[in-house]
Protein backbone atom coordinates (compact mmCIF):
# COMPACT_ATOMS: atom_id res chain seq x y z
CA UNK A 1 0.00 0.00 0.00
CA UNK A 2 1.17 3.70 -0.40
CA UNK A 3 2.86 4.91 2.63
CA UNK A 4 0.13 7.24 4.59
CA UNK A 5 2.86 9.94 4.71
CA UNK A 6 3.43 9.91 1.00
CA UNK A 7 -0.12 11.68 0.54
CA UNK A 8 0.95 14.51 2.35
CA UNK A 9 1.31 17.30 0.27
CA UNK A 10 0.03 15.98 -2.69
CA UNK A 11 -2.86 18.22 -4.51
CA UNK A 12 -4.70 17.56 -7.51
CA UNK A 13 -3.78 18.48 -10.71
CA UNK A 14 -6.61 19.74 -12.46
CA UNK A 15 -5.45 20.00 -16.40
CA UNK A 16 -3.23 17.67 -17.40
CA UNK A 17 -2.29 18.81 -21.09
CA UNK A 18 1.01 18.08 -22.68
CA UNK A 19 2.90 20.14 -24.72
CA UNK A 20 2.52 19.56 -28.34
CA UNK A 21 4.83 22.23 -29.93
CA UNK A 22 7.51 21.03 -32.93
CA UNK A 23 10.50 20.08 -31.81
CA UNK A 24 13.19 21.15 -34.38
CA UNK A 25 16.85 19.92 -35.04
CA UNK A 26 19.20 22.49 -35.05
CA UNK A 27 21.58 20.51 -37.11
CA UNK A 28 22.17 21.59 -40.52
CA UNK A 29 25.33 18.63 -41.22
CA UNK A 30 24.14 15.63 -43.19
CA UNK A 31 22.72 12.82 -40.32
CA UNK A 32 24.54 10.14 -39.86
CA UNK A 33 23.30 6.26 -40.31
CA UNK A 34 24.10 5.76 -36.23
CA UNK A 35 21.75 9.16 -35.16
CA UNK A 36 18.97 8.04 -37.45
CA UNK A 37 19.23 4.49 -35.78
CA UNK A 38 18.82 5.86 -32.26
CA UNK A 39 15.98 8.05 -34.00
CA UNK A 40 13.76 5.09 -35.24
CA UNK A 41 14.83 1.96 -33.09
CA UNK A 42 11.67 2.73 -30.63
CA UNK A 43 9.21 3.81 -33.10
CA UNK A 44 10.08 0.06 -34.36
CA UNK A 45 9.87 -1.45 -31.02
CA UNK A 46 6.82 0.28 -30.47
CA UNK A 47 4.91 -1.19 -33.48
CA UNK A 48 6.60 -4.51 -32.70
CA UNK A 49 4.54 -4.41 -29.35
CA UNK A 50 1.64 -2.66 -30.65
CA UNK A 51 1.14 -5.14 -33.27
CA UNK A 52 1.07 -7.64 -30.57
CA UNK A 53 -0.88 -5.39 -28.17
CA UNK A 54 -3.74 -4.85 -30.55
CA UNK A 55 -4.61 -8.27 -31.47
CA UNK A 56 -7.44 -10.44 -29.57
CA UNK A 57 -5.27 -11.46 -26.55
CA UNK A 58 -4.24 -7.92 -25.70
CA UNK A 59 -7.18 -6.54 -25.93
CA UNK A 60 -8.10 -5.00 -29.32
CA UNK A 61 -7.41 -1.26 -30.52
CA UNK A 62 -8.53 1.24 -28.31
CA UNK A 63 -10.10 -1.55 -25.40
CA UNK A 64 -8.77 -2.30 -21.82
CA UNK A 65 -7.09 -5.21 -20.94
CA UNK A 66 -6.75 -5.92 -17.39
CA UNK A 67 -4.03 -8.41 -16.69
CA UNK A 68 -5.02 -8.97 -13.01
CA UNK A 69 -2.51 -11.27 -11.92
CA UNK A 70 1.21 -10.77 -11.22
CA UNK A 71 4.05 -10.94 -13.86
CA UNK A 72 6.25 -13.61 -13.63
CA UNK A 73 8.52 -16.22 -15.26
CA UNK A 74 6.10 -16.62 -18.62
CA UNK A 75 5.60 -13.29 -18.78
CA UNK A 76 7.42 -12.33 -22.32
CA UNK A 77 5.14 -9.61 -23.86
CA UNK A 78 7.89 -6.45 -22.75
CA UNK A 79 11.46 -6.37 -21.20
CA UNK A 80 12.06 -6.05 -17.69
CA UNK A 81 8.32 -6.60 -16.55
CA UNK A 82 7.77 -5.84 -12.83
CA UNK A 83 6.50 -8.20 -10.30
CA UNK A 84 5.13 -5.25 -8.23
CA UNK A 85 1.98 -4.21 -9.74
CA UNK A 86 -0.92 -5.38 -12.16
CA UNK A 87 -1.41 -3.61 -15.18
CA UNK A 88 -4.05 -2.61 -17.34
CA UNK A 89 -2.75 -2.04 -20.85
CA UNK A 90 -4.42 0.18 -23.88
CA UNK A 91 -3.55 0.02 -27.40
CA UNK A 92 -5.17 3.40 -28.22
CA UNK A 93 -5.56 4.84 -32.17
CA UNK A 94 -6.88 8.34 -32.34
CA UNK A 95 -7.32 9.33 -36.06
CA UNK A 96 -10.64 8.97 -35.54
CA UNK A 97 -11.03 11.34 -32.51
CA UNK A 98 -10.47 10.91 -29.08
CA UNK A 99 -10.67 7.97 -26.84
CA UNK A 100 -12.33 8.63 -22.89
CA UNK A 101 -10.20 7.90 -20.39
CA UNK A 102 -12.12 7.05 -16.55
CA UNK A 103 -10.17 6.73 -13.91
CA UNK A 104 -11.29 6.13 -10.53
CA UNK A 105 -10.01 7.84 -7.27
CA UNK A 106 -7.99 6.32 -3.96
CA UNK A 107 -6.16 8.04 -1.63
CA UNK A 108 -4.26 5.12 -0.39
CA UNK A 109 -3.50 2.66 -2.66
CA UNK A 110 -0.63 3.92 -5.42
CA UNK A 111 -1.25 3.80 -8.99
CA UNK A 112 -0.40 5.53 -11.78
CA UNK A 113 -1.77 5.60 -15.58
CA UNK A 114 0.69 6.71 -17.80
CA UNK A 115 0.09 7.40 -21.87
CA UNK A 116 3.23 6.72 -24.00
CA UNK A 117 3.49 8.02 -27.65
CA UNK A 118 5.16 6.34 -30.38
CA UNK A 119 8.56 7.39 -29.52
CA UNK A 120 8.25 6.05 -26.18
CA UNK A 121 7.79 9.29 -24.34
CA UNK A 122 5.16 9.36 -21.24
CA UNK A 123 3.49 12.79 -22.19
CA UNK A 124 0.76 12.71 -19.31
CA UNK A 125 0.04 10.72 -15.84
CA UNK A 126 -2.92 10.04 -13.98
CA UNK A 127 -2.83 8.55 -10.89
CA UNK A 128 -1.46 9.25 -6.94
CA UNK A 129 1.31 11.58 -7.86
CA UNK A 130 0.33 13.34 -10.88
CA UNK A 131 -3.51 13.86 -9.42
CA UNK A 132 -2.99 12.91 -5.57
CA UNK A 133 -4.91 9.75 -6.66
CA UNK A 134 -8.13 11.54 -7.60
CA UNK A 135 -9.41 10.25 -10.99
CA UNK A 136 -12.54 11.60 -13.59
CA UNK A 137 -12.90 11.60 -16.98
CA UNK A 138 -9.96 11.97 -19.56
CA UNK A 139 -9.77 12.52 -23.59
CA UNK A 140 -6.93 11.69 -25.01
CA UNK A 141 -6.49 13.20 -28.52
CA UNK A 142 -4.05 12.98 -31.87
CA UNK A 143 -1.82 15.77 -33.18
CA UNK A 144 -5.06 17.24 -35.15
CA UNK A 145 -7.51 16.97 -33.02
CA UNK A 146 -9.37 20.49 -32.96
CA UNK A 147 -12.51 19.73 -31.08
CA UNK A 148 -13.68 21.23 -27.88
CA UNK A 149 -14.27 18.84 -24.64
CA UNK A 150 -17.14 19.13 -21.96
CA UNK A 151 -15.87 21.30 -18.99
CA UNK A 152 -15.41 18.37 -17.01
CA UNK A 153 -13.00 16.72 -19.03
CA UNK A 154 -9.24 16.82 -19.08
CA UNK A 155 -7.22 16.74 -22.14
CA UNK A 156 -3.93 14.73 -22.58
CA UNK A 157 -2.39 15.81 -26.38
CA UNK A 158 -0.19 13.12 -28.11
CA UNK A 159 1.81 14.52 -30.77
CA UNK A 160 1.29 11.13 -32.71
CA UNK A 161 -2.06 9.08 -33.01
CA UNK A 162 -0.71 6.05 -31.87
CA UNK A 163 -0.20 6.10 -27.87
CA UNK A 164 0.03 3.10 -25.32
CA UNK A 165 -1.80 3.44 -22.36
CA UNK A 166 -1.05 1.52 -19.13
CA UNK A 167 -1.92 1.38 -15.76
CA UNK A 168 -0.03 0.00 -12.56
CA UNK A 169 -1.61 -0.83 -9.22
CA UNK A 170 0.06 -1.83 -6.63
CA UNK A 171 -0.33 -5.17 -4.63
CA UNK A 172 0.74 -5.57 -1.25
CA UNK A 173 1.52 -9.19 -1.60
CA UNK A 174 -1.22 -12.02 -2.47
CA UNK A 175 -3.57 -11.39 0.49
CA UNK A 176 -3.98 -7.99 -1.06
CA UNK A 177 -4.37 -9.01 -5.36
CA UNK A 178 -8.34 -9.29 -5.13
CA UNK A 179 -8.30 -5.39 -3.23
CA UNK A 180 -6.16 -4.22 -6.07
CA UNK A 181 -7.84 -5.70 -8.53
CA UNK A 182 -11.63 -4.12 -7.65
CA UNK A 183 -9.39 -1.04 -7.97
CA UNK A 184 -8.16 -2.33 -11.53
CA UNK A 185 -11.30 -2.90 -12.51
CA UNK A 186 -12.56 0.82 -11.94
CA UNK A 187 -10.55 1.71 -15.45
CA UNK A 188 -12.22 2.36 -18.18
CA UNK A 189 -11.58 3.13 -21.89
CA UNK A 190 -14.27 4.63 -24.31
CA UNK A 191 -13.86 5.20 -27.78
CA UNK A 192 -15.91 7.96 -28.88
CA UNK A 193 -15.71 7.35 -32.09
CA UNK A 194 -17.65 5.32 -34.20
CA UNK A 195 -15.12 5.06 -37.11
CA UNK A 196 -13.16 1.79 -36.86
CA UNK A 197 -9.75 2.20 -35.58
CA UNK A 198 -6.35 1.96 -38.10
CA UNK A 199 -4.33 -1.27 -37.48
CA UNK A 200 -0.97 -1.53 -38.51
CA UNK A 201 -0.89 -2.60 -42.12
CA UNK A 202 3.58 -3.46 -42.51
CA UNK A 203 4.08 -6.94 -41.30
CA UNK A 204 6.71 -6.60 -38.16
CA UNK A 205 9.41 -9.57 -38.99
CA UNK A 206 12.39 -8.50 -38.40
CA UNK A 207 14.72 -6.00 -37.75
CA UNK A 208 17.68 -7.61 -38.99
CA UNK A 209 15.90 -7.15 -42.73
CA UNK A 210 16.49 -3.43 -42.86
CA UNK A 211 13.37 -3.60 -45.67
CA UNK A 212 11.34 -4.19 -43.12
CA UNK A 213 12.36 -2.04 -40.22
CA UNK A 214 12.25 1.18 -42.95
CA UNK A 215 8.72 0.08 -43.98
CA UNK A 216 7.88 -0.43 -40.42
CA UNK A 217 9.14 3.16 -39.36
CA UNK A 218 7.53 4.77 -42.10
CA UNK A 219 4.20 3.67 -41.94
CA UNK A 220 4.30 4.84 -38.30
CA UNK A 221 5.77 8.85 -39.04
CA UNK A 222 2.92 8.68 -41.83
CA UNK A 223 -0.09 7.75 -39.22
CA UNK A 224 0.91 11.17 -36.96
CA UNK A 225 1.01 13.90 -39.30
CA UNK A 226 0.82 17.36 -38.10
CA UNK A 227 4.78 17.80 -37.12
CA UNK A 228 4.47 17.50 -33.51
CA UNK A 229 6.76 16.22 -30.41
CA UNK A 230 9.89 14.16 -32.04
CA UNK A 231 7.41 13.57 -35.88
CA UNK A 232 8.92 17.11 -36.30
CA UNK A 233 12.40 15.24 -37.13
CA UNK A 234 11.59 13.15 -39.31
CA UNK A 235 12.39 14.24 -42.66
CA UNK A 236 16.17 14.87 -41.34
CA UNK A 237 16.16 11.20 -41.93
CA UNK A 238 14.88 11.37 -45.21
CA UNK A 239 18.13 10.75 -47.39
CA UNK A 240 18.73 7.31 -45.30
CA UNK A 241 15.60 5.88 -46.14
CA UNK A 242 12.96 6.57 -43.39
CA UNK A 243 9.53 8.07 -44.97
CA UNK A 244 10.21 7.04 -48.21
CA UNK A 245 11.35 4.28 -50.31
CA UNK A 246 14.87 3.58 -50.09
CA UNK A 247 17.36 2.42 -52.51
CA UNK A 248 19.54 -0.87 -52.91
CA UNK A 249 22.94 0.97 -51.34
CA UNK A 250 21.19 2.62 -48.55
CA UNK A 251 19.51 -0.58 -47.87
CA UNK A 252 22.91 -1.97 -47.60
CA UNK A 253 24.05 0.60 -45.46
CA UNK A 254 21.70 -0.49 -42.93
CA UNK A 255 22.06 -4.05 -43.59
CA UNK A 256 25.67 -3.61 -42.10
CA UNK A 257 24.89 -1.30 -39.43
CA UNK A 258 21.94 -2.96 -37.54
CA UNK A 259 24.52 -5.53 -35.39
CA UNK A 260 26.46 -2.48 -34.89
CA UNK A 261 23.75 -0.41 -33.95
CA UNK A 262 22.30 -2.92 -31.41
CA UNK A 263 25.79 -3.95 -30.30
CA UNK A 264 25.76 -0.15 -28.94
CA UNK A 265 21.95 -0.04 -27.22
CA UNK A 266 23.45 -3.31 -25.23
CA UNK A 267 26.31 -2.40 -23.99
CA UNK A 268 25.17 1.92 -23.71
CA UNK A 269 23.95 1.39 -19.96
CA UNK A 270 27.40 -0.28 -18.63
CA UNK A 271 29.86 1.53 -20.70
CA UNK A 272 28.43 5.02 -19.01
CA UNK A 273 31.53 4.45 -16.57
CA UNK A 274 30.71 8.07 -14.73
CA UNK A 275 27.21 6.61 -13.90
CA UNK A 276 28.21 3.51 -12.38
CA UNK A 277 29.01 4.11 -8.48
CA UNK A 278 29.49 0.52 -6.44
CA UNK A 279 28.82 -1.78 -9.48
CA UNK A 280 24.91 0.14 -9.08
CA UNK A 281 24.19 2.14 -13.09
CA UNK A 282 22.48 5.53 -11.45
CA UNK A 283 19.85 6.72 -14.61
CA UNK A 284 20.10 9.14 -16.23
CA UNK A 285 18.15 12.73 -16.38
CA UNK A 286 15.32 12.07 -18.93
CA UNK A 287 14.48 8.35 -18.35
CA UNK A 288 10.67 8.04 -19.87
CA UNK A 289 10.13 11.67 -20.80
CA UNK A 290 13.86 12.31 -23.11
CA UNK A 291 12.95 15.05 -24.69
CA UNK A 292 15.76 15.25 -28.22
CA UNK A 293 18.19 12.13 -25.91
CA UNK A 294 17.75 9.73 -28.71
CA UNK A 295 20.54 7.30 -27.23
CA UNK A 296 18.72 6.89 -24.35
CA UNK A 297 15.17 6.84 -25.72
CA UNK A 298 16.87 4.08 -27.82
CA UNK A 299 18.56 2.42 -24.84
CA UNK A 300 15.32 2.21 -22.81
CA UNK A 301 13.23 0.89 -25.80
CA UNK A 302 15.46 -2.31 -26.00
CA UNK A 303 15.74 -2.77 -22.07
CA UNK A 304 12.85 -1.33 -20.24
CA UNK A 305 10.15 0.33 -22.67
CA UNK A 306 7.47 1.56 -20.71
CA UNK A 307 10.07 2.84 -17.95
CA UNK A 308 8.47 5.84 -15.73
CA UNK A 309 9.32 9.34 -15.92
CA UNK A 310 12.12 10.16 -12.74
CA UNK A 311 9.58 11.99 -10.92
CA UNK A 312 7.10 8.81 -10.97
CA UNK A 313 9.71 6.24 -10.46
CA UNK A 314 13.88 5.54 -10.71
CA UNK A 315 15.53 2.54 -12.33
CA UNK A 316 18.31 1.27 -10.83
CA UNK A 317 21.22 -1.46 -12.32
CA UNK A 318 23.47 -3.61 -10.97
CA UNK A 319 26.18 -4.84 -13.03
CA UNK A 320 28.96 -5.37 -10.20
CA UNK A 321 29.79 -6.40 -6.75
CA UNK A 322 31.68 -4.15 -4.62
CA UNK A 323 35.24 -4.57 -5.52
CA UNK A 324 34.37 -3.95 -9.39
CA UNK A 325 34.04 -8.03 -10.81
CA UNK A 326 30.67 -8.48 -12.88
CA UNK A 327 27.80 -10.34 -11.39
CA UNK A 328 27.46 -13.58 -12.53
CA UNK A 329 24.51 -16.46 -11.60
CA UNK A 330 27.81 -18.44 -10.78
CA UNK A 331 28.87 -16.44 -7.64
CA UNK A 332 26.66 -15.64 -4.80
CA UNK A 333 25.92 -12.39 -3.10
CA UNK A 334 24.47 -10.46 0.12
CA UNK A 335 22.84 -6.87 -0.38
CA UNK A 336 22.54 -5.11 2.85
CA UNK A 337 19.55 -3.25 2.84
CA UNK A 338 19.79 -0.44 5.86
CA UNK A 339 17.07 0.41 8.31
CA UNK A 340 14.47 2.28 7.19
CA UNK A 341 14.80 0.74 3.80
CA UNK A 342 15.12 3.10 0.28
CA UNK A 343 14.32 6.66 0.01
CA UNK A 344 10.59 5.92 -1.64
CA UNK A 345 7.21 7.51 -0.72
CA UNK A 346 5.42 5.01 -2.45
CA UNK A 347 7.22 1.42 -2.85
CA UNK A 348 10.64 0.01 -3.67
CA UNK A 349 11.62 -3.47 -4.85
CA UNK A 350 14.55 -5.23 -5.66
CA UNK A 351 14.03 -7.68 -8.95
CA UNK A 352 15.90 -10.27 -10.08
CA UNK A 353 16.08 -10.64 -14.25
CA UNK A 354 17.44 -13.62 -16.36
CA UNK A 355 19.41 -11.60 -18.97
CA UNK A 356 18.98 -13.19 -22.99
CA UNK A 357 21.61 -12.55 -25.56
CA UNK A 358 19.31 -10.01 -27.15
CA UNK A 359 19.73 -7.36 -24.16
CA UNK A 360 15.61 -8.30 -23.21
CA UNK A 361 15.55 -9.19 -19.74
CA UNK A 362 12.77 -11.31 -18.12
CA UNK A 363 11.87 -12.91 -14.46
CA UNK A 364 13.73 -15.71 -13.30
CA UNK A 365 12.00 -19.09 -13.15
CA UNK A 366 12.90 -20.71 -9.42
CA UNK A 367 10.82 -22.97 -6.79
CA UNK A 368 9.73 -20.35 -4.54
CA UNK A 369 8.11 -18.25 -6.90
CA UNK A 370 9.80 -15.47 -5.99
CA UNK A 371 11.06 -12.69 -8.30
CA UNK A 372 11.59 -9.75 -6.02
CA UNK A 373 12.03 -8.48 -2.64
CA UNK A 374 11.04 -5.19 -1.42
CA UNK A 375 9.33 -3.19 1.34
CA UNK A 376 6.45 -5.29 1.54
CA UNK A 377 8.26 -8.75 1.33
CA UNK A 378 6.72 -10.40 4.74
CA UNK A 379 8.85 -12.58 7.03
CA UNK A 380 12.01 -11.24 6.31
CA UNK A 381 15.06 -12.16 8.60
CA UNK A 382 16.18 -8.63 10.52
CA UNK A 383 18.96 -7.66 11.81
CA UNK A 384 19.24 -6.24 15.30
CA UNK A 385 20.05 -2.70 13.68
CA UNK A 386 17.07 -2.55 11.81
CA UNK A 387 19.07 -3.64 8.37
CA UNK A 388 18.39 -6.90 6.79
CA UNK A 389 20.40 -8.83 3.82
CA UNK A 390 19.23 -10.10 0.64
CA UNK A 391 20.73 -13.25 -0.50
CA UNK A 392 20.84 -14.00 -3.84
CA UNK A 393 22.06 -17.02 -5.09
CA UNK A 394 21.29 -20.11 -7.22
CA UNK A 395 20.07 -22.48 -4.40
CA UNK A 396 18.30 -22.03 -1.43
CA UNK A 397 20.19 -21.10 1.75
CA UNK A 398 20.40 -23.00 4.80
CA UNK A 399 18.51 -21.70 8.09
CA UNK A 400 16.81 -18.32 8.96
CA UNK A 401 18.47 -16.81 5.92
CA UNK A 402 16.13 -18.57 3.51
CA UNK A 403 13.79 -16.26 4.41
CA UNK A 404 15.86 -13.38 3.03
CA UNK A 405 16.65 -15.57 -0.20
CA UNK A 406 15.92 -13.79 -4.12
CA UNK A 407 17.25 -16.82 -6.31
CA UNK A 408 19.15 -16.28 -9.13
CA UNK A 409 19.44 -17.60 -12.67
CA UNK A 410 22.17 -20.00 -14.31
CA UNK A 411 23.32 -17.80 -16.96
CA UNK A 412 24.07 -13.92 -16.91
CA UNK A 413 21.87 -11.66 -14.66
CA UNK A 414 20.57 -8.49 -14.30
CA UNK A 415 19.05 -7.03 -10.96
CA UNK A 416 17.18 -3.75 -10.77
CA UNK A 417 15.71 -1.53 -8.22
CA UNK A 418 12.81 0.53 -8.67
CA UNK A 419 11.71 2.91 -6.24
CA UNK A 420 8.42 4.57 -6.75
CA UNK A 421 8.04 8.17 -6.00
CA UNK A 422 11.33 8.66 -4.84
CA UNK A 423 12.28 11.00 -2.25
CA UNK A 424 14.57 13.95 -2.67
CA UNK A 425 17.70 12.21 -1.89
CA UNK A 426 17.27 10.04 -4.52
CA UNK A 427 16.42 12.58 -7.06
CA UNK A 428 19.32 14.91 -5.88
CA UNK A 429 21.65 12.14 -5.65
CA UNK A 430 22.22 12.60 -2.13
CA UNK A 431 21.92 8.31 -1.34
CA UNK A 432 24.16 5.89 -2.81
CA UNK A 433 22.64 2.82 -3.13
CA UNK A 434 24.41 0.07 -1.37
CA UNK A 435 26.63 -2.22 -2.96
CA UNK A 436 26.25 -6.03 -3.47
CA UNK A 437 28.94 -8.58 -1.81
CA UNK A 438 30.33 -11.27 -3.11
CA UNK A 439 29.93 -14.09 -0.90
CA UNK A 440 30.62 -17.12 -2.82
């Protein structure tokens, strides 16, 4: 549940409208193959999921789908899915006009609907921070949308048509999923529109056939018009291909850049050496709302799309143990977590990820069923200081630690903390996160 003094403070927002004026490159040099790759790599990854999104199983175009039951080894649908909340996901298509939003109101429970445009940026939140948990009714509308709404309903402006709505609400372990769910369940979507939504009409194969991921980027520039938010950049692009038909030697160009390119969004979040402080990758300033960052939009896209604006939540890495070596699902660690936990108003959790040669990351299969630990982990082994010490291992260990135990995979890992609303010190970078120790 959301920490009682977390709502303190907190006021409703009453318009929630992004900003949908052009933003223009200031570049006048010829792009290179490498910018435009960062450019269009999650306007690809966001068809690839939309495609998947919009079909019967998630939901349909522009319809709800409550998944009301926590992620976990099987779930494969996005990278890096969190074993904190349930989600309610919306594929949303607003050529036609604008799709009604209701969102329901609690003052204790956290949750937070955010809309993502096709570039991956969260332009608009609804939910206990952005609204101190009060809900109502909500339009969101395309780039030329020039209608007028009732005065009771707020506007949220995409600057492209195609936006991906979803919902998280937290559950305070398994005693506490059919609570959260009634809360779920209070989300609605309503197409106003009678005109049948667009669906994607490119096939999404692959984007090692650089055919495809050109068609695929193109058709999803031409369903925004109207120059808004990052659309505005898209004819810089032009000459390599991207809004148009390209030829045989710029096909080939990208035919032997793509394993370069995605070499780079693998290895961007470890190489940023100034970021890393005790093995833990700190973000960096722009995570889900990145503004003209199209490394890091790109970066994201490939291993966390969907990841929170800093204000809503921080994403933390580990890639090392304390005296620099890489983690490994080999070696066994502790992580001592201090008393009073991590700087978060809402909720933090630690989560343990199986890491695939593609750079996707996905829960851990194990015998416990466990895939995190956090703040509202239950019988949990203290220590007399208040601290307490995550294991994390393959096997389970022997006595009271077992309690304590997050099980690792075989292969190469990732962990990640997430702390939701963070507090001050987190956002100033006034805490260091502690660092893991190798104990095996």
């Amino acid at each position: 549940m959301l920490r009682r003094t977390a709502l303190l403070g907190l006021t409703s927002v009453p318009f929630l409208f992004a900003s949908g004026c052009a933003v223009r490159s200031r570049s006048t040099s010829p792009p290179s193959i490498e910018e435009a790759f960062v450019y269009i790599f999650p306007l690809y990854e966001f068809a690839r999921t939309a495609v998947a999104r919009s079909g019967p199983k998630g939901g349909g175009i522009n319809r709800i789908a409550h998944r009301a039951t926590l992620a976990d080894h099987t779930s494969r649908q996005i990278t890096a899915p969190n074993n904190d909340t349930i989600y309610s996901s919306c594929q949303m298509e607003l050529s036609g006009g604008p799709v009604e939003v209701v969102a329901p109101t609690d003052l204790q429970r956290y949750f937070s609907i955010a809309f993502m445009d096709a570039f991956t940026d969260n332009f608009a939140y609804i939910g206990t921070r952005a609204t101190g948990g009060r809900g109502g009714r909500f339009w969101v509308v395309g780039p030329m949308w020039t209608g007028v709404a009732p005065s009771d309903v707020t506007v949220l402006r995409s600057s492209t048509n195609d936006v991906w709505m979803l919902a998280r609400v937290l559950v305070d372990g398994p005693d506490d999923l059919a609570a959260a769910r009634a809360l779920q369940e209070r989300i609605e979507v309503r197409p106003l529109s009678t005109e049948p939504p667009r669906r994607f009409e490119t096939p999404v194969t692959s984007m090692d056939d650089p055919s495809n991921l050109l068609a695929v980027v193109s058709e999803v520039l031409k369903r925004s018009p109207g120059g808004l938010g990052q659309t505005a950049r898209a004819s810089r692009f032009a000459s390599l291909g991207i809004g148009g038909i390209p030829g045989a030697e710029t096909l080939e160009a990208w035919r032997a850049y793509i394993p370069e390119g995605m070499k780079r969004l693998r290895s961007r979040s470890v190489s940023a050496e100034n970021r890393i402080v005790d093995g833990w990758v700190y973000p960096e300033k722009g995570v889900g709302e990145f503004g003209g960052n199209d490394a890091l939009r790109a970066s994201v896209a490939l291993g966390g799309l969907a990841a929170l604006g800093e204000r809503e939540a921080m994403y933390f890495q580990a890639v090392a143990d304390r005296a620099g070596q890489a983690l490994s699902g080999e070696r066994a660690y502790r992580w001592r977590v201090p008393k009073g936990g991590i700087p978060a108003r809402a909720f933090w959790s630690l989560t343990m990820y199986q890491l695939e040669p593609d750079g996707r990351s996905f829960l851990v299969e194990n015998e416990i069923d466990r895939f995190a630990i956090g703040d509202r982990t239950k019988g949990l082994l203290i220590n007399s200081d208040g601290s307490f010490d995550i294991i994390i291992r393959q096997t389970r260990p022997e006595g009271e630690l077992a309690a304590n135990w997050l099980p690792s995979p075989r292969g190469s890992l990732r962990l990640s903390l997430r702390a939701y609303l963070p507090g001050e010190e987190l956002l100033e970078g006034r805490w260091s996160i502690p660092p893991l120790e190798s104990i095996a």
